[in-house]
Protein backbone atom coordinates (compact mmCIF):
# COMPACT_ATOMS: atom_id res chain seq x y z
CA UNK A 1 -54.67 3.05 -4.39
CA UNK A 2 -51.33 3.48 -6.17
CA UNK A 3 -49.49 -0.10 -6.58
CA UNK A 4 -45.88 -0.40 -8.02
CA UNK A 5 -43.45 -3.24 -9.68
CA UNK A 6 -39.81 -3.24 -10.97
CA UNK A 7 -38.67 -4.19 -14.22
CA UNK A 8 -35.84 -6.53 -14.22
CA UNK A 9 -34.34 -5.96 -17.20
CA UNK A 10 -33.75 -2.58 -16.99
CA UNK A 11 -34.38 -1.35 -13.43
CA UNK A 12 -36.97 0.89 -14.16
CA UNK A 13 -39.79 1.22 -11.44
CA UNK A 14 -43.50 1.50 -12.62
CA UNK A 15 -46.18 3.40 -10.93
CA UNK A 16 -49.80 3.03 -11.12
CA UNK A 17 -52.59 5.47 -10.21
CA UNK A 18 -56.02 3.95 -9.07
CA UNK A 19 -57.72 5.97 -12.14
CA UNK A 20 -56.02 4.43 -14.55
CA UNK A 21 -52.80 6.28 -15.55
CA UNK A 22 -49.48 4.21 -15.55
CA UNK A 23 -46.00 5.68 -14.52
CA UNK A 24 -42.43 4.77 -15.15
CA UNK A 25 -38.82 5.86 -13.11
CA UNK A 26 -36.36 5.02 -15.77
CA UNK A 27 -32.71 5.30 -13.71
CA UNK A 28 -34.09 7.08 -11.08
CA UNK A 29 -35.80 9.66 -13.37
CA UNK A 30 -39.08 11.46 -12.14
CA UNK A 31 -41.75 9.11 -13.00
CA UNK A 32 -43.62 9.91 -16.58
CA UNK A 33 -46.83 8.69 -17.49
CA UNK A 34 -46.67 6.33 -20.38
CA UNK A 35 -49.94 4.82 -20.28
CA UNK A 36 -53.36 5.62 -19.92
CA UNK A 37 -56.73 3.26 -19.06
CA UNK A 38 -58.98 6.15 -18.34
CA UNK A 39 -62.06 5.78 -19.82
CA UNK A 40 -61.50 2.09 -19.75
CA UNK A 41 -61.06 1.35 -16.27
CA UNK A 42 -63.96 2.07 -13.79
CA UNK A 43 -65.16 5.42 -13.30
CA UNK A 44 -62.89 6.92 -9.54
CA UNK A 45 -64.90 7.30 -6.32
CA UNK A 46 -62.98 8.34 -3.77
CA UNK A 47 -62.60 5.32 -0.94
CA UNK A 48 -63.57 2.82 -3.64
CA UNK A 49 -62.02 -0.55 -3.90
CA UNK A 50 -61.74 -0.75 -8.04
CA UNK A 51 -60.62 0.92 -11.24
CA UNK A 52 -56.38 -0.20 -11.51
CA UNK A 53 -55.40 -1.91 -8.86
CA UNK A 54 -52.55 -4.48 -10.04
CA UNK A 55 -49.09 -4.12 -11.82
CA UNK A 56 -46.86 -6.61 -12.59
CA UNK A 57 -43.97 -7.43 -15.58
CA UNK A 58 -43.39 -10.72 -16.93
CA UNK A 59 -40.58 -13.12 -15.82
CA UNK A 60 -40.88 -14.71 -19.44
CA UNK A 61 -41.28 -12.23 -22.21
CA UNK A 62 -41.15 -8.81 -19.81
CA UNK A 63 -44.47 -8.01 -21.20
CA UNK A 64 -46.99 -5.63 -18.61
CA UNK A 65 -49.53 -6.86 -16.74
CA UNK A 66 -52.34 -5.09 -15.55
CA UNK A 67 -55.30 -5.37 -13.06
CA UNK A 68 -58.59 -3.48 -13.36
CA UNK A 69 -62.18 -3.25 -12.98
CA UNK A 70 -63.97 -2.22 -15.65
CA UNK A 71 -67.10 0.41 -16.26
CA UNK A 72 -69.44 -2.19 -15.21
CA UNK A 73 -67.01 -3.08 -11.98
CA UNK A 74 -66.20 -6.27 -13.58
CA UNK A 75 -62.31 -7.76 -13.09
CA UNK A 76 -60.08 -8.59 -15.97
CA UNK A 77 -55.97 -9.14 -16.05
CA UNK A 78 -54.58 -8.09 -19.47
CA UNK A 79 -51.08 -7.46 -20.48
CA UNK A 80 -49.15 -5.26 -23.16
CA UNK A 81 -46.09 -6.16 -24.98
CA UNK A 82 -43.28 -3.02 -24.61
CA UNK A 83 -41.53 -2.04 -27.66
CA UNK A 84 -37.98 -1.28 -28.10
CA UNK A 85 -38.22 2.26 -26.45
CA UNK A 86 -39.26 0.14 -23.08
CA UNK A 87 -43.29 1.36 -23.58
CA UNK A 88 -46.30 -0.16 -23.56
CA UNK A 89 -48.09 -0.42 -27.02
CA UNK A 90 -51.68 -0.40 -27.00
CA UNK A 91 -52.46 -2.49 -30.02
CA UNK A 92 -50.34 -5.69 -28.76
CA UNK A 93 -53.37 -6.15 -25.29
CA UNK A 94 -54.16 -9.46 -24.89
CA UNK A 95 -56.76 -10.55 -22.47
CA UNK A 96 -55.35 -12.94 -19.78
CA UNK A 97 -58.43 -13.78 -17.46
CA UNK A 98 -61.53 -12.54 -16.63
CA UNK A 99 -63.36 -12.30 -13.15
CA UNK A 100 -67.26 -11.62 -12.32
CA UNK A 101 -67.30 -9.81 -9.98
CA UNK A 102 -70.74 -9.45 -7.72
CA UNK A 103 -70.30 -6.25 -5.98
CA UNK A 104 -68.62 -2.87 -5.38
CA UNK A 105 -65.68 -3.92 -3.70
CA UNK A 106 -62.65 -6.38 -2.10
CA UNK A 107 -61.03 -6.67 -5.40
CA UNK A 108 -57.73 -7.57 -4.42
CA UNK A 109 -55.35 -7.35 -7.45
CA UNK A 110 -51.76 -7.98 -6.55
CA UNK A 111 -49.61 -9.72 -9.06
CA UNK A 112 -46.34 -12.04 -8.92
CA UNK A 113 -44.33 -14.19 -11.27
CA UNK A 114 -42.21 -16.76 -10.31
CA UNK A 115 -39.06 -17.52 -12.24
CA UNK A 116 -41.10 -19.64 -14.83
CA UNK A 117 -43.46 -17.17 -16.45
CA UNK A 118 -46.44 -18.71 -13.77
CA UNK A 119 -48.69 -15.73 -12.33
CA UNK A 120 -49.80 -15.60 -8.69
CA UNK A 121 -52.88 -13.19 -8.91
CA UNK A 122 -54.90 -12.39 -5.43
CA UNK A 123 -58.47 -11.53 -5.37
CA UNK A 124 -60.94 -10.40 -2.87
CA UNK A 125 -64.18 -11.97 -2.28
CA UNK A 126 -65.70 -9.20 -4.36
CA UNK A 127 -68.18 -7.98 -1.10
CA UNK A 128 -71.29 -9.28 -2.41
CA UNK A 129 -71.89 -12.13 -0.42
CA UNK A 130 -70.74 -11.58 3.17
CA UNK A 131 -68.17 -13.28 2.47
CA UNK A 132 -69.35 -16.95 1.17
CA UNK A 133 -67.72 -16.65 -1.87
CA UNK A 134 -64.43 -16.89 -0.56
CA UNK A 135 -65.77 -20.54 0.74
CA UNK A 136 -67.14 -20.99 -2.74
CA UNK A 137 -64.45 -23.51 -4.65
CA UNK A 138 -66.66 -22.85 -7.67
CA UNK A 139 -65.52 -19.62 -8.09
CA UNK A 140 -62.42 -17.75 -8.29
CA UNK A 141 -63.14 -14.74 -5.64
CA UNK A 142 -61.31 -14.92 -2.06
CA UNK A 143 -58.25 -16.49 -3.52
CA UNK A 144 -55.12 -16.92 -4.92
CA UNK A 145 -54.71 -17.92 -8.55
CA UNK A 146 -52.46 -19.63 -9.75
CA UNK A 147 -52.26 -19.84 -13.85
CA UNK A 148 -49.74 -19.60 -16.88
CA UNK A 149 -49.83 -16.58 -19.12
CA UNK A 150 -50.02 -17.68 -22.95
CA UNK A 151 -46.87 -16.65 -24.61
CA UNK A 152 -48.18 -16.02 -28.49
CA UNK A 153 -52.47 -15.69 -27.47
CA UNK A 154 -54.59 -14.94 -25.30
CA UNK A 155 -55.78 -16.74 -22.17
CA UNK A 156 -54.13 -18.87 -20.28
CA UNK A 157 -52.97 -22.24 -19.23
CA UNK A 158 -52.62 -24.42 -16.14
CA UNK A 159 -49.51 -25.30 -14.33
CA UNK A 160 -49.65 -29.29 -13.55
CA UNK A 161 -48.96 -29.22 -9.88
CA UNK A 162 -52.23 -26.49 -8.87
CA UNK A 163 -54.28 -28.38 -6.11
CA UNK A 164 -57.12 -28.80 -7.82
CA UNK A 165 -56.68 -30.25 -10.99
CA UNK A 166 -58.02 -33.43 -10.39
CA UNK A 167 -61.23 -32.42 -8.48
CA UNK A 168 -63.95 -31.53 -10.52
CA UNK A 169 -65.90 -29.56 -7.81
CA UNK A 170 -63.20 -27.35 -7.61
CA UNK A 171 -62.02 -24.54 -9.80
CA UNK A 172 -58.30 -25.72 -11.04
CA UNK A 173 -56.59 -22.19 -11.38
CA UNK A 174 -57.16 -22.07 -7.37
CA UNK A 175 -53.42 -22.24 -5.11
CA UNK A 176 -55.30 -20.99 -2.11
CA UNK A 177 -58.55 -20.02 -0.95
CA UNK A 178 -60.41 -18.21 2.11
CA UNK A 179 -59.26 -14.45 1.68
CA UNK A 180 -61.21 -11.39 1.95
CA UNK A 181 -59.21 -8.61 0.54
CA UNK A 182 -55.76 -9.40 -0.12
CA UNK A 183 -53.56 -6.34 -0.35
CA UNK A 184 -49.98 -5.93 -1.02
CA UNK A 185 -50.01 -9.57 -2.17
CA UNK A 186 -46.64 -10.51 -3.20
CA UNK A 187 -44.14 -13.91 -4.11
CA UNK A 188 -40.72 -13.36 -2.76
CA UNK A 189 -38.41 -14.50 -6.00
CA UNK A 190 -35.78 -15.23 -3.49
CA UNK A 191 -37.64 -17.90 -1.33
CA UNK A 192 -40.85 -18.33 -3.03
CA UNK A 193 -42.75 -17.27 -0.36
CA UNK A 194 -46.07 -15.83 -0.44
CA UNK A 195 -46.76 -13.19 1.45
CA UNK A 196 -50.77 -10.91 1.83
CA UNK A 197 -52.16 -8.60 3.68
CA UNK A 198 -55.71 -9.43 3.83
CA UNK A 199 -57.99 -6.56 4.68
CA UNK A 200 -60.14 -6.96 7.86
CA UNK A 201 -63.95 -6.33 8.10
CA UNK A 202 -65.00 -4.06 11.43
CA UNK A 203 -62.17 -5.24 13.72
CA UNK A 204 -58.95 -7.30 12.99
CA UNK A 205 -56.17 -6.93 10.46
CA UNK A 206 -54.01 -10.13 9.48
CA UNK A 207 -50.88 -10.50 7.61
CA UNK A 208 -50.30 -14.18 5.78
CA UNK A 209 -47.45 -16.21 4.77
CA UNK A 210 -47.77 -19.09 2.37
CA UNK A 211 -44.71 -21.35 2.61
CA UNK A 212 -42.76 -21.88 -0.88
CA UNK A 213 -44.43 -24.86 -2.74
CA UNK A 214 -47.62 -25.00 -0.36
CA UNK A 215 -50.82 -25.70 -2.40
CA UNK A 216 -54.38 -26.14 -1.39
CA UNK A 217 -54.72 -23.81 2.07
CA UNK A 218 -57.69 -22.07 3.39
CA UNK A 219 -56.87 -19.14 4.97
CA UNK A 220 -60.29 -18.60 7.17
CA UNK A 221 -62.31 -15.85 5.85
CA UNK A 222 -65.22 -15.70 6.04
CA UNK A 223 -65.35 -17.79 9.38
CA UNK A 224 -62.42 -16.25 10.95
CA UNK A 225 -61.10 -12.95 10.65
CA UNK A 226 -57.41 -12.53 11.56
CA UNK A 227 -57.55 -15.11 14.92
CA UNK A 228 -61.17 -14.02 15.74
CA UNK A 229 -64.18 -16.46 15.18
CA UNK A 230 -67.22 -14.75 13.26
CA UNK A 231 -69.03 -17.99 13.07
CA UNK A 232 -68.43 -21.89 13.29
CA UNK A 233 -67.92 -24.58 10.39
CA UNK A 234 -64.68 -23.17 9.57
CA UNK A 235 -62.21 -26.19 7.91
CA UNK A 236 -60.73 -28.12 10.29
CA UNK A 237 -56.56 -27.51 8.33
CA UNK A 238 -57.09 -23.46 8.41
CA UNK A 239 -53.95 -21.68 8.27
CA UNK A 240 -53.31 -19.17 10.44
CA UNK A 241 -52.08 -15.78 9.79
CA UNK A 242 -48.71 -14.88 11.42
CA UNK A 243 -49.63 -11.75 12.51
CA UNK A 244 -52.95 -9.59 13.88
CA UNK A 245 -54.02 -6.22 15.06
CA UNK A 246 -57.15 -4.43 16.04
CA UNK A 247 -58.34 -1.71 14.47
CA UNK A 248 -58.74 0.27 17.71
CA UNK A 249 -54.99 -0.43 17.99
CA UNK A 250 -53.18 0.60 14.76
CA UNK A 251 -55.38 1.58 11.90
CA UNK A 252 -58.30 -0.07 9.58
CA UNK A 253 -56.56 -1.45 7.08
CA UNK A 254 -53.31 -3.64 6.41
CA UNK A 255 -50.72 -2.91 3.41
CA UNK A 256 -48.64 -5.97 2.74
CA UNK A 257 -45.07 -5.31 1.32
CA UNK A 258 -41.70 -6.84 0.45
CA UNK A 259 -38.30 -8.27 2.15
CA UNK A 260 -35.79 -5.59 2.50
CA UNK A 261 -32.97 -6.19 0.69
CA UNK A 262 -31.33 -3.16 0.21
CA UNK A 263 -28.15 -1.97 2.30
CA UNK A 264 -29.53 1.76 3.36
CA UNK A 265 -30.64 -0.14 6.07
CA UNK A 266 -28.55 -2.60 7.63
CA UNK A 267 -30.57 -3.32 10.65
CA UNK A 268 -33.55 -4.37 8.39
CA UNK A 269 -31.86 -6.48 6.28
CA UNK A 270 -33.66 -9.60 5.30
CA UNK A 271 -36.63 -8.41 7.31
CA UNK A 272 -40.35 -8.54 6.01
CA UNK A 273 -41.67 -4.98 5.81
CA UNK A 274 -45.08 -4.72 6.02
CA UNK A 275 -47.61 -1.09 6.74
CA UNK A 276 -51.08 -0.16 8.25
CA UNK A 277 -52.96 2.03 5.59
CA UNK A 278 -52.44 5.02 8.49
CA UNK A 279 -49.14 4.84 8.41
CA UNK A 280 -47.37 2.63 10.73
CA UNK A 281 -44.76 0.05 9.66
CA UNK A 282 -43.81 -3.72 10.54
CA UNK A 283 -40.64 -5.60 10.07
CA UNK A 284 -40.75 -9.57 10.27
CA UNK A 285 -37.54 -10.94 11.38
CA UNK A 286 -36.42 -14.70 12.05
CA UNK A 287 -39.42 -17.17 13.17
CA UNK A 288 -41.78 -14.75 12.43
CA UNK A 289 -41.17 -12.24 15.05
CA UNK A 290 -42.92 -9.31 14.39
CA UNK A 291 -42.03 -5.54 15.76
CA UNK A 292 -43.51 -2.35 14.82
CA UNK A 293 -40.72 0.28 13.64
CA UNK A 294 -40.77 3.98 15.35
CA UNK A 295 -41.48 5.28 11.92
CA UNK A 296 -44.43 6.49 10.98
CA UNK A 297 -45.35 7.54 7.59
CA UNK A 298 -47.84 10.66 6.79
CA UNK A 299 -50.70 10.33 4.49
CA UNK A 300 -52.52 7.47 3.53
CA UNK A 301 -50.28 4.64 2.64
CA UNK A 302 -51.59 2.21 -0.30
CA UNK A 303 -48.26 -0.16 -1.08
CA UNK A 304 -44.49 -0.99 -0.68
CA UNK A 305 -42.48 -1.33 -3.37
CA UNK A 306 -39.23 -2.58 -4.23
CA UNK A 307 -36.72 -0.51 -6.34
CA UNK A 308 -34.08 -2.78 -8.43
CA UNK A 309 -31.45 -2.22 -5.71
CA UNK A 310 -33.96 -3.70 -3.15
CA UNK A 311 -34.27 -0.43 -1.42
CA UNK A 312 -38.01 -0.03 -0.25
CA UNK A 313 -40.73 3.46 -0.88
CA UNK A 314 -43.98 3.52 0.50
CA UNK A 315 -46.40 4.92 -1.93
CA UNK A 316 -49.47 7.15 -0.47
CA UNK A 317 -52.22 8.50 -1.97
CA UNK A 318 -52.01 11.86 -0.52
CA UNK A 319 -48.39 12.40 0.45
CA UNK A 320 -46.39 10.85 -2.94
CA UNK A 321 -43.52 8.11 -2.70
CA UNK A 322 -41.40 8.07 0.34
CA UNK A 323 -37.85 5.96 0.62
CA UNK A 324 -37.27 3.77 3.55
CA UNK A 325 -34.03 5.48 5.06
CA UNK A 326 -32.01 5.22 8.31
CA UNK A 327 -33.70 6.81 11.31
């Protein structure tokens, strides 16, 4: 499941590759490989949900971050500090958090900063409980997390205003709970929005937004699936997802992506653009409105990315990157 991020200081895009191998576009270069986590991440099955699965580059010292299952399929966030040539070195890893994980798969992954330095990390419910663990405040699985990088060590620290802090049943690096696969999780730096796909079970596909500054929501799963009700008890304050489909409808699996702002595009401008792993494609406009776009892309679509002129690709895993252009 390739995933992709932008560097801010420079421009350059970065590329990852679900076995382990990391990519960078330096001014619209073809992409080299500058690092490598084979051997270290999981070993690739075809169709699996682990091995690298998250990218993301610090807001407050530009270091990498990376998301990854290990060879025993356990979860771990570490980052790299890039040396003057603008690559990773190995020797500088630090390790951020780590995450048991009881299964095979829903690993989630996506990673956003905000303008601070805090990380917004999304994880799946890790598919070995049916989905209780995403009900499970004790743990971290079916969430957002919400913590602060350490600067000069490893680990991390807590941001004062998570939900949490002051309840002691509760684990205090949780912003939001009740998910059962985000993918394509992303912050918008513009309105500090969050936005998720979160992958469906056997029937419906939901896309979430998370209002700048909103703290503590449950998001449904494992009661409710997109607007369908898989069993009762669900919390009273669940927030909905703005958008569903139906598997029979579109395709199995939602790809959440990013805001255009690029100007290839006009039309699009300011729109959410969002993608079904079969290759159709959403725009959210004002209030929410949702259209699908007569534009369909081949192969098997695993992200959207943003390039540092806000013009969009889709990355694939069978057909390569592909530019959001003018029909």
């Amino acid at each position: 499941m390739p995933t992709a991020a932008t560097r801010p200081a420079d421009g350059s895009v970065w590329f990852t590759s679900q076995t382990g191998e990391v990519w960078r576009s330096a001014d619209g270069a073809t992409p080299e490989m500058v690092f490598d986590l084979r051997g270290t991440v999981s070993e690739y099955v075809p169709g699996s949900e682990r091995d690298l699965l998250g990218i993301a580059l610090s807001t407050a010292d530009g270091r990498l971050f990376l998301y990854y299952t290990d060879l025993q399929a356990q979860s771990h966030v570490v980052s790299y500090t890039l040396a003057e040539d603008g690559l990773p070195e190995a020797a500088s890893m630090r390790r951020i958090i780590d995450i048991p994980q009881p299964g095979v798969g829903h690993k989630g992954g996506g990673m956003s900063f905000d303008e601070q330095g805090v990380l917004y990390l999304g994880l799946g419910d890790g598919g070995g409980s049916r989905g209780r663990d995403a009900q499970d405040y004790t743990k971290l699985l079916g969430s957002i997390v919400r913590i602060v990088p350490r600067l000069d060590a490893e680990g991390y620290d807590l941001p004062s205003d998570n939900p949490f802090l002051a309840d002691t049943s509760k684990r205090p690096e949780l912003w939001a709970k009740g998910l059962r696969n985000p993918w394509g999780f992303w912050r918008d730096p513009v309105t500090g929005d969050l936005w998720t796909g979160d992958v469906g079970e056997n029937t419906v596909e939901e896309l979430n937004r998370i209002p700048a500054g909103t703290a503590g929501l449950n998001l449904g799963w494992y009661f409710i699936e997109g607007t369908q009700v898989n069993f009762e008890g669900a919390p009273a304050d669940t927030h909905a997802p703005i958008f569903t489909y139906r598997h029979d409808e579109i395709g199995p699996a939602v790809i959440g992506g990013q805001v255009y702002r690029g100007s290839a595009v006009p039309a699009l401008r300011g729109a959410y653009l969002f993608a079904d792993m079969a290759g159709a494609i959403f725009a959210v406009g004002a209030g929410d409105t949702t259209v699908r776009l007569d534009l369909v892309i081949p192969g098997v679509v695993t992200a959207i990315g943003a390039g540092a002129d806000g013009e969009l690709y889709v990355l694939t895993h069978t057909a390569g990157v592909q530019r959001i252009v003018p029909g």
